[in-house]
C-alpha atoms as a PDB file:
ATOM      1  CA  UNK A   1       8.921  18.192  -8.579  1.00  0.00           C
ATOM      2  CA  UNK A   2       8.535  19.571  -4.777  1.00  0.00           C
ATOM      3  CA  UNK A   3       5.783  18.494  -2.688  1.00  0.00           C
ATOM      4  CA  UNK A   4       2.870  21.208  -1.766  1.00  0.00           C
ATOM      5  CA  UNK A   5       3.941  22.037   2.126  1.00  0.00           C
ATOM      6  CA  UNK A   6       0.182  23.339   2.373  1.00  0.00           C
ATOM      7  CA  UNK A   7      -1.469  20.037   1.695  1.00  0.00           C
ATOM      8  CA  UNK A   8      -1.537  17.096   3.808  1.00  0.00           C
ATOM      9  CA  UNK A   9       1.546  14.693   3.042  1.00  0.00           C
ATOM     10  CA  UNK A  10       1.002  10.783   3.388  1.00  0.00           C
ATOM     11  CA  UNK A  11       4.506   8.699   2.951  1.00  0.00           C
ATOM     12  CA  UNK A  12       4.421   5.274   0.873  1.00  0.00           C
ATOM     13  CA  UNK A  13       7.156   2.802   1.222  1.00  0.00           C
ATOM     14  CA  UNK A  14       8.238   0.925  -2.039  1.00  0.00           C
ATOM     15  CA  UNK A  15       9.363  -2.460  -1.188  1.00  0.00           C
ATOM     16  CA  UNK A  16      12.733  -3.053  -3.275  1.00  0.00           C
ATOM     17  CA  UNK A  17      12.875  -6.580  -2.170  1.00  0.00           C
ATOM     18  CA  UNK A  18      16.028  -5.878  -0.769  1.00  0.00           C
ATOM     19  CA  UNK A  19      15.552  -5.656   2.658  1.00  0.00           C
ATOM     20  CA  UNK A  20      14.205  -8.639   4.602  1.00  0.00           C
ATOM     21  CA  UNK A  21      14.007  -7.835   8.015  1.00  0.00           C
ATOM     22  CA  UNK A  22      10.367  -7.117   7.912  1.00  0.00           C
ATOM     23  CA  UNK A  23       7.795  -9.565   7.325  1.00  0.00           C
ATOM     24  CA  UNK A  24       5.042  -8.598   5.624  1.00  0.00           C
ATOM     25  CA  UNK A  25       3.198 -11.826   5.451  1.00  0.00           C
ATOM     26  CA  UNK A  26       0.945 -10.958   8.462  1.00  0.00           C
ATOM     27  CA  UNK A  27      -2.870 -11.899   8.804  1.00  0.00           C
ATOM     28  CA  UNK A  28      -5.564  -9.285   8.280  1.00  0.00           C
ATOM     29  CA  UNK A  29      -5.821  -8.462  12.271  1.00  0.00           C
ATOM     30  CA  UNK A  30      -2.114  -7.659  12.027  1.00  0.00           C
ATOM     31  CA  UNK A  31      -2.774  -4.489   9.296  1.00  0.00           C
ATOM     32  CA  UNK A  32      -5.884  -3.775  11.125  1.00  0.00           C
ATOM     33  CA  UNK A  33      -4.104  -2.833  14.087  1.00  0.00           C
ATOM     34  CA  UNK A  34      -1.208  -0.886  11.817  1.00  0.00           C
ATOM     35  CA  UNK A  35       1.098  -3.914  13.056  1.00  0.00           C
ATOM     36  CA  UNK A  36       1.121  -5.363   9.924  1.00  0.00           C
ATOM     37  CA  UNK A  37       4.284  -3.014   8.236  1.00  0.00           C
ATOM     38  CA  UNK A  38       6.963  -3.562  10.403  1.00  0.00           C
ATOM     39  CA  UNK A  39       9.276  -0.582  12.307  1.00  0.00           C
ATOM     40  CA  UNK A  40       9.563   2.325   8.976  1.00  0.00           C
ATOM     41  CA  UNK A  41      11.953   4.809   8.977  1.00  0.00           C
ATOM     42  CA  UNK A  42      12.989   8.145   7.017  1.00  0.00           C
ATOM     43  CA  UNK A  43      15.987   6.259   5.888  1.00  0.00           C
ATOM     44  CA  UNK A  44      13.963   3.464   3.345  1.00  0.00           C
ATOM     45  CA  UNK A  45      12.849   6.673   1.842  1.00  0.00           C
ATOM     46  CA  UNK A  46      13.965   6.922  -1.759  1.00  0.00           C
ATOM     47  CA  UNK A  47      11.084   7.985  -4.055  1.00  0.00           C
ATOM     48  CA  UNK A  48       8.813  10.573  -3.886  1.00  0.00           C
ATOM     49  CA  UNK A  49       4.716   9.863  -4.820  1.00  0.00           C
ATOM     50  CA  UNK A  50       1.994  12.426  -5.257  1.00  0.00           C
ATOM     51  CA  UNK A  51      -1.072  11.867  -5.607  1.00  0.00           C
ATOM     52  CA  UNK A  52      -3.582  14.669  -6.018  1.00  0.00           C
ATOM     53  CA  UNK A  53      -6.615  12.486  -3.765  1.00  0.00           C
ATOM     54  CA  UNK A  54      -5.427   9.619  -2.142  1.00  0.00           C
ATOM     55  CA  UNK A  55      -7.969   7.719   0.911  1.00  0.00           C
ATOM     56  CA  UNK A  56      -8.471   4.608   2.400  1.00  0.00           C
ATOM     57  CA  UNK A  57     -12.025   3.320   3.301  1.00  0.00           C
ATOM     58  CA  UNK A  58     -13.085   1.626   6.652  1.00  0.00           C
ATOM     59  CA  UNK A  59     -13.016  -1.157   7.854  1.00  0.00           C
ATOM     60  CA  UNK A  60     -17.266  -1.838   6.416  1.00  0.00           C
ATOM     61  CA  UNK A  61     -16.200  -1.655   3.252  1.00  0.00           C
ATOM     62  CA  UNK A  62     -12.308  -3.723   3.384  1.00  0.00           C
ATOM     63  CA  UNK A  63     -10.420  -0.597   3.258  1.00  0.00           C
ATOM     64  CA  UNK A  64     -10.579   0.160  -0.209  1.00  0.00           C
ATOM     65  CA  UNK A  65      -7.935   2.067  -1.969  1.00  0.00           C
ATOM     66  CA  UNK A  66      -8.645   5.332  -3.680  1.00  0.00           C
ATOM     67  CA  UNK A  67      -6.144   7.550  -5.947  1.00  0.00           C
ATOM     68  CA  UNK A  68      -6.143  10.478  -7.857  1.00  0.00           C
ATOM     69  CA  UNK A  69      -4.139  11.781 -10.625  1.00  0.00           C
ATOM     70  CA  UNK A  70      -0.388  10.980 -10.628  1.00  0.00           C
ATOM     71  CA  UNK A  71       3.151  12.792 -10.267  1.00  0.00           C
ATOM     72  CA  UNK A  72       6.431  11.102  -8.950  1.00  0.00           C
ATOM     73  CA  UNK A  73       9.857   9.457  -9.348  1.00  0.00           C
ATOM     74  CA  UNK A  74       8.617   5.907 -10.005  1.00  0.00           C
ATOM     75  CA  UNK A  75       5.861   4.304 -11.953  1.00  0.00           C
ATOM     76  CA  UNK A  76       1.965   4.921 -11.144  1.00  0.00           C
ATOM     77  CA  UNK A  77       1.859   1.518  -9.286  1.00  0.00           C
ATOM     78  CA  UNK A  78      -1.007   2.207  -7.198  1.00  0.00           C
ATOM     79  CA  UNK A  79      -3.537   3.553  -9.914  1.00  0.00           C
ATOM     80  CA  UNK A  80      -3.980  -0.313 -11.120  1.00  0.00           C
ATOM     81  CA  UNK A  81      -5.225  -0.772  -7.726  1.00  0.00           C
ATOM     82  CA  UNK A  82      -7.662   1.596  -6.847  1.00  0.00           C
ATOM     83  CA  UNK A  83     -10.582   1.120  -5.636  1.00  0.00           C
ATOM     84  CA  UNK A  84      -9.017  -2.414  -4.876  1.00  0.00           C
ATOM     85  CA  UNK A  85      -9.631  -4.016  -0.898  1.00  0.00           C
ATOM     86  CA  UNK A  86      -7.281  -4.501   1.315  1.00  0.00           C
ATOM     87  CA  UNK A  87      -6.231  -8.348   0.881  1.00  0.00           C
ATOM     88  CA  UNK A  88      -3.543 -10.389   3.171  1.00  0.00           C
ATOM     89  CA  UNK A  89      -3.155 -14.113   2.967  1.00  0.00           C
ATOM     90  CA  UNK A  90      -5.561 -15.237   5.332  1.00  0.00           C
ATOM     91  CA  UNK A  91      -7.958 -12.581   3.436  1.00  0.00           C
ATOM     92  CA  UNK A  92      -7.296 -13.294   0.009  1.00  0.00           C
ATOM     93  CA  UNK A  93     -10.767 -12.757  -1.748  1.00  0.00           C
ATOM     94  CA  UNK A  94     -10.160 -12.302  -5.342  1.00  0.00           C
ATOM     95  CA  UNK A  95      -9.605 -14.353  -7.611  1.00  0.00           C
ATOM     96  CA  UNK A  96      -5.870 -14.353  -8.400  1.00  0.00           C
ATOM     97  CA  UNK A  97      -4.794 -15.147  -4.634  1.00  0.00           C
ATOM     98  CA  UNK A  98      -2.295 -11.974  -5.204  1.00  0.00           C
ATOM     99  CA  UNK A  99      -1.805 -11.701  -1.332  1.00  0.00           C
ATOM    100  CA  UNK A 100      -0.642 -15.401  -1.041  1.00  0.00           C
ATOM    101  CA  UNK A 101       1.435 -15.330  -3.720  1.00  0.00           C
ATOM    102  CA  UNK A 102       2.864 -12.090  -2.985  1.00  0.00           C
ATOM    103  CA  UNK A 103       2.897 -13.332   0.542  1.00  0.00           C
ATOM    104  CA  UNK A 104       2.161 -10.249   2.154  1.00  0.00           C
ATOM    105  CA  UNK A 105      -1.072  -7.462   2.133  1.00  0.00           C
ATOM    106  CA  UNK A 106      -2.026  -5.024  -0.457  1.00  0.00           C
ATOM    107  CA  UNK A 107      -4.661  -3.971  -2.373  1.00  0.00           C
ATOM    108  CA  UNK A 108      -4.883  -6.322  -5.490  1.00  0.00           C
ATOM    109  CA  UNK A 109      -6.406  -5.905  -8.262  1.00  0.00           C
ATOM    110  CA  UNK A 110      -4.483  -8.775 -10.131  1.00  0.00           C
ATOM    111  CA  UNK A 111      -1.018 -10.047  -9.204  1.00  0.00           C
END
């Protein structure tokens, strides 16, 4: 699989859980401001994901995720999410609390 070098390219960091020194458990004004996801670098990156659409609402309607169809080197993890807001812990409007729990933002759609 080789990414399309005439289409626009958006980088996703998978979490591993193995590195600490960022945290992610930062209030809603934090990710609003792109403060929220710490200092990334081309080294974290170890997986490739493509999605054929892939957007992010404003701020009106809670930034709402939006995929398309899938290709990569991990699982579809973001497809159970679409069309999911933004949530954080002081912003945790569903009904599973995922970004308290998870302690950190993302767009939920169940934890």
């Amino acid at each position: 699989m080789e990414p399309d070098n005439n289409k626009a390219w958006l980088v996703i960091f998978y979490r591993d859980g193995t590195d600490d020194s960022v945290n992610y458990n930062q209030p809603y004004s934090q990710y609003e401001r792109y403060q929220g996801f710490g200092n990334i670098s081309a080294k974290k990156i170890k997986h490739i994901l493509m999605y054929d659409h892939f957007s992010i609402s404003g701020k009106e309607s809670g930034f709402r995720l939006n995929v398309g169809n899938y290709n990569g080197t991990l699982p579809n993890y973001l497809s159970h999410h679409n069309n999911n807001p933004f949530l954080t812990p002081d912003k945790d409007n569903n009904s599973y609390n995922c970004a308290t729990l998870q302690q950190g933002g993302w767009w939920c759609n169940e934890c």
